[in-house]
C-alpha atoms as a PDB file:
ATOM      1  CA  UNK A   1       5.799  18.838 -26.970  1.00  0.00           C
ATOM      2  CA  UNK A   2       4.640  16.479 -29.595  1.00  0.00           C
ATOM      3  CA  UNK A   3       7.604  17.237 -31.371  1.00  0.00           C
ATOM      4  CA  UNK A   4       9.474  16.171 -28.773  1.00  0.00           C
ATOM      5  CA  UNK A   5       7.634  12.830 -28.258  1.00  0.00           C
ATOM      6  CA  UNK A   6       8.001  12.009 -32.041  1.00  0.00           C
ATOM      7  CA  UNK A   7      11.698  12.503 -31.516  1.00  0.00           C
ATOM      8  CA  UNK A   8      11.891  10.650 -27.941  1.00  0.00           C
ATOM      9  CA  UNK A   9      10.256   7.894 -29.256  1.00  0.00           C
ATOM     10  CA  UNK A  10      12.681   7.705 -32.941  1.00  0.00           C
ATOM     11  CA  UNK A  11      15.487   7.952 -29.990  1.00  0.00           C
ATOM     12  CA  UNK A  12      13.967   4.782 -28.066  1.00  0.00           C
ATOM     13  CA  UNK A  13      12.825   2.667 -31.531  1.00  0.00           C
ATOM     14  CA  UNK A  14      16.830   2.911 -31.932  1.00  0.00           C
ATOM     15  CA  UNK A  15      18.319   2.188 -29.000  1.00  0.00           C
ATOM     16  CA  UNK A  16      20.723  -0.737 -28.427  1.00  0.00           C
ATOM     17  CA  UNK A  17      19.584  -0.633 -24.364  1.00  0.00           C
ATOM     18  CA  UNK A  18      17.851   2.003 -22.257  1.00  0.00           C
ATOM     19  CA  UNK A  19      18.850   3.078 -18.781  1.00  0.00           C
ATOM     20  CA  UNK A  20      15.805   4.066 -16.353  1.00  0.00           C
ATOM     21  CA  UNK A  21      16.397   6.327 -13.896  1.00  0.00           C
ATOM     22  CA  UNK A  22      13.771   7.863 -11.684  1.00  0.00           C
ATOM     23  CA  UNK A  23      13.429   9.942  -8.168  1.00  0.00           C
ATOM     24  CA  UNK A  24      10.008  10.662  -6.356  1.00  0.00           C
ATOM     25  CA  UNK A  25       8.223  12.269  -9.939  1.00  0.00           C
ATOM     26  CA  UNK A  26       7.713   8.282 -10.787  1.00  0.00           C
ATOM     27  CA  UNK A  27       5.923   7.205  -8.048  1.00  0.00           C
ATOM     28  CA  UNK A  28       3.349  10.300  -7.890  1.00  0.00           C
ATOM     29  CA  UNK A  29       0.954   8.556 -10.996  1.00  0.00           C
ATOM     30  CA  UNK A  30       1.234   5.499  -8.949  1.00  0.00           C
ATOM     31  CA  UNK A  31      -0.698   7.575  -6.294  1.00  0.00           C
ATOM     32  CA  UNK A  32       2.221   7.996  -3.964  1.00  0.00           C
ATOM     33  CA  UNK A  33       2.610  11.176  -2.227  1.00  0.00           C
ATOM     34  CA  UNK A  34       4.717  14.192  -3.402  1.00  0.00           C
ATOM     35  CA  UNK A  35       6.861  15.464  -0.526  1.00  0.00           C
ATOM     36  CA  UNK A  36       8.729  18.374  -2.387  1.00  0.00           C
ATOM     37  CA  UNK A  37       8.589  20.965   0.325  1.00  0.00           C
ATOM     38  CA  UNK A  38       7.056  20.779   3.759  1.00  0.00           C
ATOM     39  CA  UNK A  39       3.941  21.917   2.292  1.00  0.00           C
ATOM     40  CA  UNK A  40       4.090  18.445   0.107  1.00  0.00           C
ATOM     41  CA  UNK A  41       5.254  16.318   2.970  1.00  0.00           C
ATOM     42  CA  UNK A  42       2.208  17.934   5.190  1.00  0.00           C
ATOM     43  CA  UNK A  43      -0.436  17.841   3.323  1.00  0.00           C
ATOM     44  CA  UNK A  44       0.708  13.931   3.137  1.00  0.00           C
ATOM     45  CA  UNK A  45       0.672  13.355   6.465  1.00  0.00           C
ATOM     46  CA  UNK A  46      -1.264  16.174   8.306  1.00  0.00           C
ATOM     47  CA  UNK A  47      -0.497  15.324  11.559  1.00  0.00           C
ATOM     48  CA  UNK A  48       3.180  15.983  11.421  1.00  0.00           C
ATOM     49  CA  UNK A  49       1.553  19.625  10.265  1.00  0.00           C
ATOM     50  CA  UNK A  50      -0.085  19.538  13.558  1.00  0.00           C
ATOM     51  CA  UNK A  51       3.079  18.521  15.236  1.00  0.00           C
ATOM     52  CA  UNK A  52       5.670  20.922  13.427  1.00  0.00           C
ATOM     53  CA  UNK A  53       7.878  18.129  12.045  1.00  0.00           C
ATOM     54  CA  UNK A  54       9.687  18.317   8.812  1.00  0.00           C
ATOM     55  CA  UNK A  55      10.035  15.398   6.449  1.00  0.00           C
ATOM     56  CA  UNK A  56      13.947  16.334   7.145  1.00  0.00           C
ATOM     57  CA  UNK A  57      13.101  15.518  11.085  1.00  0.00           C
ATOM     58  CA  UNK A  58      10.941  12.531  10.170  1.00  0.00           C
ATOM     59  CA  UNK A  59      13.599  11.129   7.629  1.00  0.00           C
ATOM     60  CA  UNK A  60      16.428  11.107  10.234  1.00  0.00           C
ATOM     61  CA  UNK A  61      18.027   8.179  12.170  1.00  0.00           C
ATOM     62  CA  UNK A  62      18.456   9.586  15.569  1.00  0.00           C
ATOM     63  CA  UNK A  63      14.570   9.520  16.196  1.00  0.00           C
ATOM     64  CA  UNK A  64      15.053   5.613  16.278  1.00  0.00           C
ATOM     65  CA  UNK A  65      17.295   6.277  19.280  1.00  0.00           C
ATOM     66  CA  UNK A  66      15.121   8.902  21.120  1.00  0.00           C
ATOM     67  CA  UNK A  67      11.653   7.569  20.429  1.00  0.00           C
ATOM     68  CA  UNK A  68      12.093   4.273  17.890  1.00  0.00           C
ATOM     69  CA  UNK A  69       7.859   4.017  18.415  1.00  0.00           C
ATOM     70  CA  UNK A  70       7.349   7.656  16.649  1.00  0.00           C
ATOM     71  CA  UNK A  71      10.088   6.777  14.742  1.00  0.00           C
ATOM     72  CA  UNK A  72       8.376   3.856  13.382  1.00  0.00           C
ATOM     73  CA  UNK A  73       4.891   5.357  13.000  1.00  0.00           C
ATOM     74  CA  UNK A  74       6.395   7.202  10.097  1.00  0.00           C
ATOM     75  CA  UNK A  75       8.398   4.544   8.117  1.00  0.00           C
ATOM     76  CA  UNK A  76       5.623   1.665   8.909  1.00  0.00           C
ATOM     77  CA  UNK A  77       2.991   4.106   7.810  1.00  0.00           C
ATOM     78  CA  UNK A  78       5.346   4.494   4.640  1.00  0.00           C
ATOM     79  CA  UNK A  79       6.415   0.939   4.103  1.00  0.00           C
ATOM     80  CA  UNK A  80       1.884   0.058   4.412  1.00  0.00           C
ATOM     81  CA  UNK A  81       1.487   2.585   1.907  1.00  0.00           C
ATOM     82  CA  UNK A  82       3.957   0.946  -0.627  1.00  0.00           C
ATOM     83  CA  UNK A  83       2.734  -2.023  -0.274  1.00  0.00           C
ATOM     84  CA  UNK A  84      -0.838  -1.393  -1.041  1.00  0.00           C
ATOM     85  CA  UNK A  85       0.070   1.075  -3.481  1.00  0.00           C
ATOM     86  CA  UNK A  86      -0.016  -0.695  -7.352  1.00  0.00           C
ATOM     87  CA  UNK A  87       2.730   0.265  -9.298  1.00  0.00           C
ATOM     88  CA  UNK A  88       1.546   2.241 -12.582  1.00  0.00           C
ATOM     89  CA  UNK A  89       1.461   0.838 -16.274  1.00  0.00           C
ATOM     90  CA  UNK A  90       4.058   2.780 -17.417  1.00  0.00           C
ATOM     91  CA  UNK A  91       6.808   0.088 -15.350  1.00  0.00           C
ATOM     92  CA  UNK A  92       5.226  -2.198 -17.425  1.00  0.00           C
ATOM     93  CA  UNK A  93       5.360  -0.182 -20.931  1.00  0.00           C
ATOM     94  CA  UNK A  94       9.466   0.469 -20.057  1.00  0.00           C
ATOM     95  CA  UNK A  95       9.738  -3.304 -18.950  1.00  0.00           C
ATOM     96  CA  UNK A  96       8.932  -4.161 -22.606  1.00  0.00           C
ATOM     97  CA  UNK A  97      10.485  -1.622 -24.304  1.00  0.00           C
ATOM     98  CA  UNK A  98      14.134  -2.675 -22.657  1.00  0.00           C
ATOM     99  CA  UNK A  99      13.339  -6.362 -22.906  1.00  0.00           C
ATOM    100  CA  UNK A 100      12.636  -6.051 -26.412  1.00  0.00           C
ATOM    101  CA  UNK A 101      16.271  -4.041 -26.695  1.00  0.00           C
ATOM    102  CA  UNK A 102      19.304  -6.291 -27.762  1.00  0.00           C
ATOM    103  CA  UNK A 103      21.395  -4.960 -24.867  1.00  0.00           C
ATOM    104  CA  UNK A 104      18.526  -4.903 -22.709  1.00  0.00           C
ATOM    105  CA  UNK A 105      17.854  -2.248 -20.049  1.00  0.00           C
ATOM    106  CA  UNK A 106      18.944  -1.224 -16.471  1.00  0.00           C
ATOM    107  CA  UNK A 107      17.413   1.210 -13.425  1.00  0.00           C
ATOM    108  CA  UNK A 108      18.720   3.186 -11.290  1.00  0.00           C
ATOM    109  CA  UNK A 109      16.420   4.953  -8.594  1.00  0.00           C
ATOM    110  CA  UNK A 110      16.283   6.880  -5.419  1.00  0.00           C
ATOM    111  CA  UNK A 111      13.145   5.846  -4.266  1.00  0.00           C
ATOM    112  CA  UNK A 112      13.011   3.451  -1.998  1.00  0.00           C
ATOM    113  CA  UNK A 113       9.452   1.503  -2.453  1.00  0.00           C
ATOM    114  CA  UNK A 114      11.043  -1.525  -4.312  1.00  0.00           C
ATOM    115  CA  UNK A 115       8.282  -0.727  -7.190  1.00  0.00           C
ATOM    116  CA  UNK A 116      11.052  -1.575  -9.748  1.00  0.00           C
ATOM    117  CA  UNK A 117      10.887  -5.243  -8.763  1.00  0.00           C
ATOM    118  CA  UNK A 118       7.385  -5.507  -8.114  1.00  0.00           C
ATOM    119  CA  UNK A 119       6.771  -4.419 -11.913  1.00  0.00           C
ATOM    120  CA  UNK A 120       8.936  -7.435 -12.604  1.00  0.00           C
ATOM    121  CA  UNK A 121      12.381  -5.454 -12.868  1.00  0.00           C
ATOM    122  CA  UNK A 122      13.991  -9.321 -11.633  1.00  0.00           C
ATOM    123  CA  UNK A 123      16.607 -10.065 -13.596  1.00  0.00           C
ATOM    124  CA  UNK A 124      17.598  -6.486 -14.532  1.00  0.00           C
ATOM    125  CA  UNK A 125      20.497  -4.217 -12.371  1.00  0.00           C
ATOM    126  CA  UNK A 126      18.035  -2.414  -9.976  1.00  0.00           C
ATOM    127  CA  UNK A 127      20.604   0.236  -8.373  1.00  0.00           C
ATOM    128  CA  UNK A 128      18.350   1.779  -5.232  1.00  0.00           C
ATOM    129  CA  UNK A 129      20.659   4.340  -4.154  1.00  0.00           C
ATOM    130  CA  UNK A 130      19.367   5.391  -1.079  1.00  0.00           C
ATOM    131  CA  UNK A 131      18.395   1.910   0.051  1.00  0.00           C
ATOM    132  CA  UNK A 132      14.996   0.422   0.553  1.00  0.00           C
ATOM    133  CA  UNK A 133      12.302  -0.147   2.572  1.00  0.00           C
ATOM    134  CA  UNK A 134      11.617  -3.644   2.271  1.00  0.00           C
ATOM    135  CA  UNK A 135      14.855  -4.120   3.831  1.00  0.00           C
ATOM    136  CA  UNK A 136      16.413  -3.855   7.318  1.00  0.00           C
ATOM    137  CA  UNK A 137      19.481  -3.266   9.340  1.00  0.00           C
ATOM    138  CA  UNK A 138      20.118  -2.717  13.094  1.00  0.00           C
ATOM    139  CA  UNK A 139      20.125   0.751  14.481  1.00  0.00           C
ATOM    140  CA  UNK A 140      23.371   0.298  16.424  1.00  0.00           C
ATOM    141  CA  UNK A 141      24.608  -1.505  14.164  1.00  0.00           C
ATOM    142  CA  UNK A 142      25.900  -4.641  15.556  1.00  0.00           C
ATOM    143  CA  UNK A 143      27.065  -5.658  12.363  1.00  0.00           C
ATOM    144  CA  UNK A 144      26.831  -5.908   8.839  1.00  0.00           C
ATOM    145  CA  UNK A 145      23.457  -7.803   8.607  1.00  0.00           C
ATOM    146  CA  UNK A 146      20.656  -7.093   6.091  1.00  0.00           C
ATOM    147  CA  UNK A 147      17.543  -8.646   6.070  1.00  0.00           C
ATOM    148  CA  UNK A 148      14.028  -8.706   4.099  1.00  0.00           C
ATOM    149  CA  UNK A 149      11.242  -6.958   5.948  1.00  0.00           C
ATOM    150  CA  UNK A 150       8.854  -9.320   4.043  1.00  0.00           C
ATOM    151  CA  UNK A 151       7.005 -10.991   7.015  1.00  0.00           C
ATOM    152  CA  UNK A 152       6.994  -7.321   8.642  1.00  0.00           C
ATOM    153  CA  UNK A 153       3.725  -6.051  10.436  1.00  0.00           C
ATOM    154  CA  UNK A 154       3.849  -2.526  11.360  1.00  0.00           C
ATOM    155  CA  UNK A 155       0.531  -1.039  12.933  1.00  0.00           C
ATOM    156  CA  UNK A 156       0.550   2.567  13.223  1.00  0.00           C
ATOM    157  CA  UNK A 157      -2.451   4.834  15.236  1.00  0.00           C
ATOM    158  CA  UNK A 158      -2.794   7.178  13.354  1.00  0.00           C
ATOM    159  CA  UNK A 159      -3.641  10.435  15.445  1.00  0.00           C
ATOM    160  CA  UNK A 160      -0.693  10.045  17.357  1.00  0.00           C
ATOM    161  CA  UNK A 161       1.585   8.640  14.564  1.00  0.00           C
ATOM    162  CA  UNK A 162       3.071   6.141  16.661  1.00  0.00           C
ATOM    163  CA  UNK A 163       3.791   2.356  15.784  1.00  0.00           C
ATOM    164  CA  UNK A 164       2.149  -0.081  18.166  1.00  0.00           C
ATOM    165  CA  UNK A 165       4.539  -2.614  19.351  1.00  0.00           C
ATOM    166  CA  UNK A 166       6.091  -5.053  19.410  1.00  0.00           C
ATOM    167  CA  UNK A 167       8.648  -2.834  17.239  1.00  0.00           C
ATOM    168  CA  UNK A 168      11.166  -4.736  15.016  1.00  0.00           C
ATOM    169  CA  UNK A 169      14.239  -6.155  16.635  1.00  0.00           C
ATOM    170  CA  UNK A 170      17.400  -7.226  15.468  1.00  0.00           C
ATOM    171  CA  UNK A 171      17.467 -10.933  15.293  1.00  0.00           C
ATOM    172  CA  UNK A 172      21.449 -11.054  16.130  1.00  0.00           C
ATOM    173  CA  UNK A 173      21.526  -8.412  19.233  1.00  0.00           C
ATOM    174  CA  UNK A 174      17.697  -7.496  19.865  1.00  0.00           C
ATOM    175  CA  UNK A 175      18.509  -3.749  19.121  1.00  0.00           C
ATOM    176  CA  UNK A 176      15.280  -1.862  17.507  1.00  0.00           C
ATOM    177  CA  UNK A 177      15.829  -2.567  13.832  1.00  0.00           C
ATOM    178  CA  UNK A 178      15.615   0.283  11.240  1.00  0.00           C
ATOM    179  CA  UNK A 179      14.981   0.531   7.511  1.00  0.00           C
ATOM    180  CA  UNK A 180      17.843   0.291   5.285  1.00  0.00           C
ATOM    181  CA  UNK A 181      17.391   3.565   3.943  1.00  0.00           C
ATOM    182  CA  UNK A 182      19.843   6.261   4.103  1.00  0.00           C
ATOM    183  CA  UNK A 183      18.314   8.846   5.824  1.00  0.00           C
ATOM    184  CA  UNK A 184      19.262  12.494   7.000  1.00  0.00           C
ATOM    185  CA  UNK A 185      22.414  12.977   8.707  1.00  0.00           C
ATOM    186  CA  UNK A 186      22.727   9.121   8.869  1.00  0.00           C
ATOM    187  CA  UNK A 187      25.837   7.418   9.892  1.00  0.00           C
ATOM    188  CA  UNK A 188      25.155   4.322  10.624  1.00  0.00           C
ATOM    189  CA  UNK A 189      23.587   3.550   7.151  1.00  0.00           C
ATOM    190  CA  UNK A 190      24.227   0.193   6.193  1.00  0.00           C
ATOM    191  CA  UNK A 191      25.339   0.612   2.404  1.00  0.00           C
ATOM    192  CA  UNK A 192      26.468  -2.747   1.424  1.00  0.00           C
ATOM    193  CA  UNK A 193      23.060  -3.959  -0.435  1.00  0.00           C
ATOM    194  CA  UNK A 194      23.481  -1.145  -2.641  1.00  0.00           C
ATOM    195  CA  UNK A 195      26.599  -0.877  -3.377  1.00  0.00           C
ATOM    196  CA  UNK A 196      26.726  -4.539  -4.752  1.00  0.00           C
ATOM    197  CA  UNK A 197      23.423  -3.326  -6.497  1.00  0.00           C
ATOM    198  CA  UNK A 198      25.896  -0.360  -8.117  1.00  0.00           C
ATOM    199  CA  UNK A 199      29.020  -2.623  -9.250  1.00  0.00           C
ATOM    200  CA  UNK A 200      26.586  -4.660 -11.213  1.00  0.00           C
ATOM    201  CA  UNK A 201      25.081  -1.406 -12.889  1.00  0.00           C
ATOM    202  CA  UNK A 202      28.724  -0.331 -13.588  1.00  0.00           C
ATOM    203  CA  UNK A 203      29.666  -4.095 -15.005  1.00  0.00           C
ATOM    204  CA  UNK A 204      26.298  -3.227 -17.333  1.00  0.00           C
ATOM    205  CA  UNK A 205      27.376  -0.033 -18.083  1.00  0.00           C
ATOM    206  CA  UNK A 206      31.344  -0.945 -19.126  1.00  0.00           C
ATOM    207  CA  UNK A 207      29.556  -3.914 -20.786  1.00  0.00           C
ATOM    208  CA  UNK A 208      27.581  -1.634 -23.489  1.00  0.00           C
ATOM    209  CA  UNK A 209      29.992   1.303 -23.647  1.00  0.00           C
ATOM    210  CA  UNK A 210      30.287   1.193 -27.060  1.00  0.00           C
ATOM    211  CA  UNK A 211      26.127   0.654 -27.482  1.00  0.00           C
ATOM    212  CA  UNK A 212      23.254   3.078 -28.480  1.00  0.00           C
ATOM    213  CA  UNK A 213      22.076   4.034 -24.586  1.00  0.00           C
ATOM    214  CA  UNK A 214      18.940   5.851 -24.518  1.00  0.00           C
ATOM    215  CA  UNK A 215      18.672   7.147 -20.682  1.00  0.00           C
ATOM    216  CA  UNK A 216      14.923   7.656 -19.624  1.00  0.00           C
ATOM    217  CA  UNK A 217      15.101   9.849 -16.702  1.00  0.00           C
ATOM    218  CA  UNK A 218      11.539  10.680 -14.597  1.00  0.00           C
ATOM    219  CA  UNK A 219      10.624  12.830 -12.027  1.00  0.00           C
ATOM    220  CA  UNK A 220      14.179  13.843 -10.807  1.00  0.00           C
ATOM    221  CA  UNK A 221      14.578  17.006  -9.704  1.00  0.00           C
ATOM    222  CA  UNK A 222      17.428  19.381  -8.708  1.00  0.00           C
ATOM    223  CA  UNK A 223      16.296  20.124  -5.061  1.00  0.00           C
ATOM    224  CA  UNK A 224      18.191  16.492  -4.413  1.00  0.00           C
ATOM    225  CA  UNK A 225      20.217  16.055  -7.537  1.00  0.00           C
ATOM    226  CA  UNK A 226      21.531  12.517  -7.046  1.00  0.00           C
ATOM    227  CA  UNK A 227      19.324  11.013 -10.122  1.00  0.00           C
ATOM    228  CA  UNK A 228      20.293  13.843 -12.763  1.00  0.00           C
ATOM    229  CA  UNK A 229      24.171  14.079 -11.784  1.00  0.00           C
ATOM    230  CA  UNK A 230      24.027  10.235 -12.138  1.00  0.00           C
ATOM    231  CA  UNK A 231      22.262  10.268 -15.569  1.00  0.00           C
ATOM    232  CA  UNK A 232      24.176  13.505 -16.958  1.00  0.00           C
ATOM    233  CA  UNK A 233      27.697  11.488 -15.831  1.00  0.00           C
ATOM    234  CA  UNK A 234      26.875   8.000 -17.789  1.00  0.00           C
ATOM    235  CA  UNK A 235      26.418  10.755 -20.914  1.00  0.00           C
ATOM    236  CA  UNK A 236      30.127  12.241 -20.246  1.00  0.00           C
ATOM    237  CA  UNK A 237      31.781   8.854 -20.501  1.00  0.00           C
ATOM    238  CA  UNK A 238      29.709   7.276 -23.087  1.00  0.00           C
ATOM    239  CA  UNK A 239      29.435   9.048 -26.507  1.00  0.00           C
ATOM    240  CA  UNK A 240      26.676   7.002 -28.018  1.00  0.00           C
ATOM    241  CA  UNK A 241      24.325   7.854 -24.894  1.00  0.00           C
ATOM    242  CA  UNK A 242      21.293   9.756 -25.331  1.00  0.00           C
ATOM    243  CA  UNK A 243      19.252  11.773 -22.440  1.00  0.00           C
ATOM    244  CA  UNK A 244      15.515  11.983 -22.020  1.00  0.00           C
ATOM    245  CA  UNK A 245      14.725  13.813 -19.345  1.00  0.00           C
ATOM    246  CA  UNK A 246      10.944  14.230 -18.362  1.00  0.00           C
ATOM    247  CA  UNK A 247      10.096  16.666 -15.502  1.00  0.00           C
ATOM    248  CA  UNK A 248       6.875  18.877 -15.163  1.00  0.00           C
ATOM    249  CA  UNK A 249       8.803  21.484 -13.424  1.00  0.00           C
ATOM    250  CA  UNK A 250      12.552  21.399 -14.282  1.00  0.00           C
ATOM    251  CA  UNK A 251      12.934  19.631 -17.843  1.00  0.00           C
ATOM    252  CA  UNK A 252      16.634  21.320 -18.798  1.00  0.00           C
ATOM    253  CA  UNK A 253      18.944  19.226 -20.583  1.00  0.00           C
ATOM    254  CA  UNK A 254      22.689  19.824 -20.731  1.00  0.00           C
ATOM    255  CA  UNK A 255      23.242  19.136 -24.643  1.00  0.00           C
ATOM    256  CA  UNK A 256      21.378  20.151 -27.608  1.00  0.00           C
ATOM    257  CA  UNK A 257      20.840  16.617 -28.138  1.00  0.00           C
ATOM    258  CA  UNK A 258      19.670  15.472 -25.555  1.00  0.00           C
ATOM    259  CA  UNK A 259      15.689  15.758 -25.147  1.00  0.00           C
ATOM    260  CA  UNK A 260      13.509  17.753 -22.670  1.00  0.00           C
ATOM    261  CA  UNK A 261      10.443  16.785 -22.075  1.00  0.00           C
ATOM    262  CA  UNK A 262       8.029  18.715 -19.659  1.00  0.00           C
ATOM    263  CA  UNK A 263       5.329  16.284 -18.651  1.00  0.00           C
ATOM    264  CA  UNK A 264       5.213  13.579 -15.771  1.00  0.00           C
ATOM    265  CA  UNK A 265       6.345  10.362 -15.885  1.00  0.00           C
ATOM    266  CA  UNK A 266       2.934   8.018 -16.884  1.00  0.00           C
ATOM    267  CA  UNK A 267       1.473  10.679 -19.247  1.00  0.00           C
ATOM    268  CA  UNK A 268       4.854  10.629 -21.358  1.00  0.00           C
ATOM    269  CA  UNK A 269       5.292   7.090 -21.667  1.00  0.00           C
ATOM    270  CA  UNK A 270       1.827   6.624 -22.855  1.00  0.00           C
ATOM    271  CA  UNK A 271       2.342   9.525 -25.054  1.00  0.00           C
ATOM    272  CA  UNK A 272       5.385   7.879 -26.482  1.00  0.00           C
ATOM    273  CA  UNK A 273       3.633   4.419 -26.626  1.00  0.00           C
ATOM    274  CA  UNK A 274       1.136   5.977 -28.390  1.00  0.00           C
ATOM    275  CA  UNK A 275       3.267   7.337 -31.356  1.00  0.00           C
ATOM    276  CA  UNK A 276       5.121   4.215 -31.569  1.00  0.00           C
ATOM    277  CA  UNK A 277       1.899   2.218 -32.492  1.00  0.00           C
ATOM    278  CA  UNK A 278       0.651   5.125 -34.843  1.00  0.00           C
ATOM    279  CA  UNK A 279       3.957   4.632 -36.597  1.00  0.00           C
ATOM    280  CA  UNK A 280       3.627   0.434 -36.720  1.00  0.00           C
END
């Protein structure tokens, strides 16, 4: 391990730009729950136990249809959570180190609690790939509309799990809104947020093709492998970029070198931080 951290943090000391990209494993030191398994998502939200729904049932679109109140008990329950919820220091350690980088720094993520930007991840390509929750769209949809859930008040009882109304509507045809996430099995995503949010990571990308790209990947792991495919394919068409891949459970790297580090997301970054100053 500490062999690995020396050499992770040699790898981000010479980077021309670093590339952040995360799933659930980042949010977990922030305090967020872990839903890996129904035995994660339940022992998150106990009643659903009770109730003998899956996250998979939960995260699907058609419950807006049949029931938008339960429906809503579970994302506004979510979309409290991330709001109280203070993202960890290690946004802030990453922030610096890609600020300080000449060709700066760039996230992609498949979370969807719009941490990224509340770390101050402004002016950098923020790619959310599977939407977020600060953001919604009509369930029909009527359109193409988008809009910021910012002034959004969702009170949830929680025995029942249900949202109290009034529920959100949509301003243009006073269908129950929805979060623009994409969710299980869901058709009537909305996707044109992020994929403006993806041709400016690509512009970033084709931009520093020829740079030293040090990828930082956390907490991504192969059950949903959107986040590894995505940082395992900038590596195939750029031959200066560099994987660092830190998972508790499922570290594996593709190329020898590439480095695997087996340790969450906050304790490796400080662990890296760490060596960095020993070495000022």
């Amino acid at each position: 391990m500490d062999e690995a951290i020396q050499r992770a943090a040699e790898l981000i000391a010479e980077a021309d730009a670093l590339l952040i990209t995360a799933g659930a494993g980042m949010g977990v030191d922030s305090g967020l729950p872990d839903f890996r398994g129904n035995e994660g998502f339940w022992n998150a939200y106990p009643p659903y136990r009770n109730l003998g729904r899956s996250f998979v049932e939960m995260a699907n679109p058609q419950g807006f249809s049949s029931d938008p109140a339960f429906a809503w008990g579970f994302y506004g329950h979510r979309l409290n959570l991330y709001r109280e919820t203070k993202p960890h220091e290690g946004f802030q350690t990453l922030l610096k180190w890609g600020r300080a980088k000449p060709a700066g720094c760039a996230v992609m993520t498949s979370n969807v609690d719009g941490h990224f930007q509340r770390a101050g991840f402004d002016g950098e390509p923020v790619y959310e790939v599977h939407g977020s929750i600060n953001y919604l769209q009509c369930t029909l949809p009527c359109g193409d509309a988008i809009w910021s859930a910012q002034d959004l008040d969702i009170e949830v009882d929680e025995e029942t799990m249900r949202a109290r109304p009034p529920l959100p509507r949509c301003p243009h045809c006073d269908a129950v809104a929805r979060p623009n996430i994409l969710m299980f099995g869901d058709w009537n995503y909305l996707g044109n947020r992020n994929d403006e949010q993806r041709r400016h990571l690509d512009a970033w990308l084709a931009e520093r093709r020829e740079s030293r790209i040090v990828i930082l990947e956390f907490g991504a792991g192969k059950a949903v492998p959107t986040i590894r495919m995505f940082s395992e394919e900038v590596c195939r068409h750029s031959s200066e970029a560099t994987l660092i891949r830190f998972n508790p459970r499922e570290p594996e790297v593709p190329r020898d070198c590439d480095v695997s580090i087996a340790s969450g997301a906050l304790e490796s970054i400080r662990a890296i931080a760490s060596c960095s100053l020993e070495e000022s």
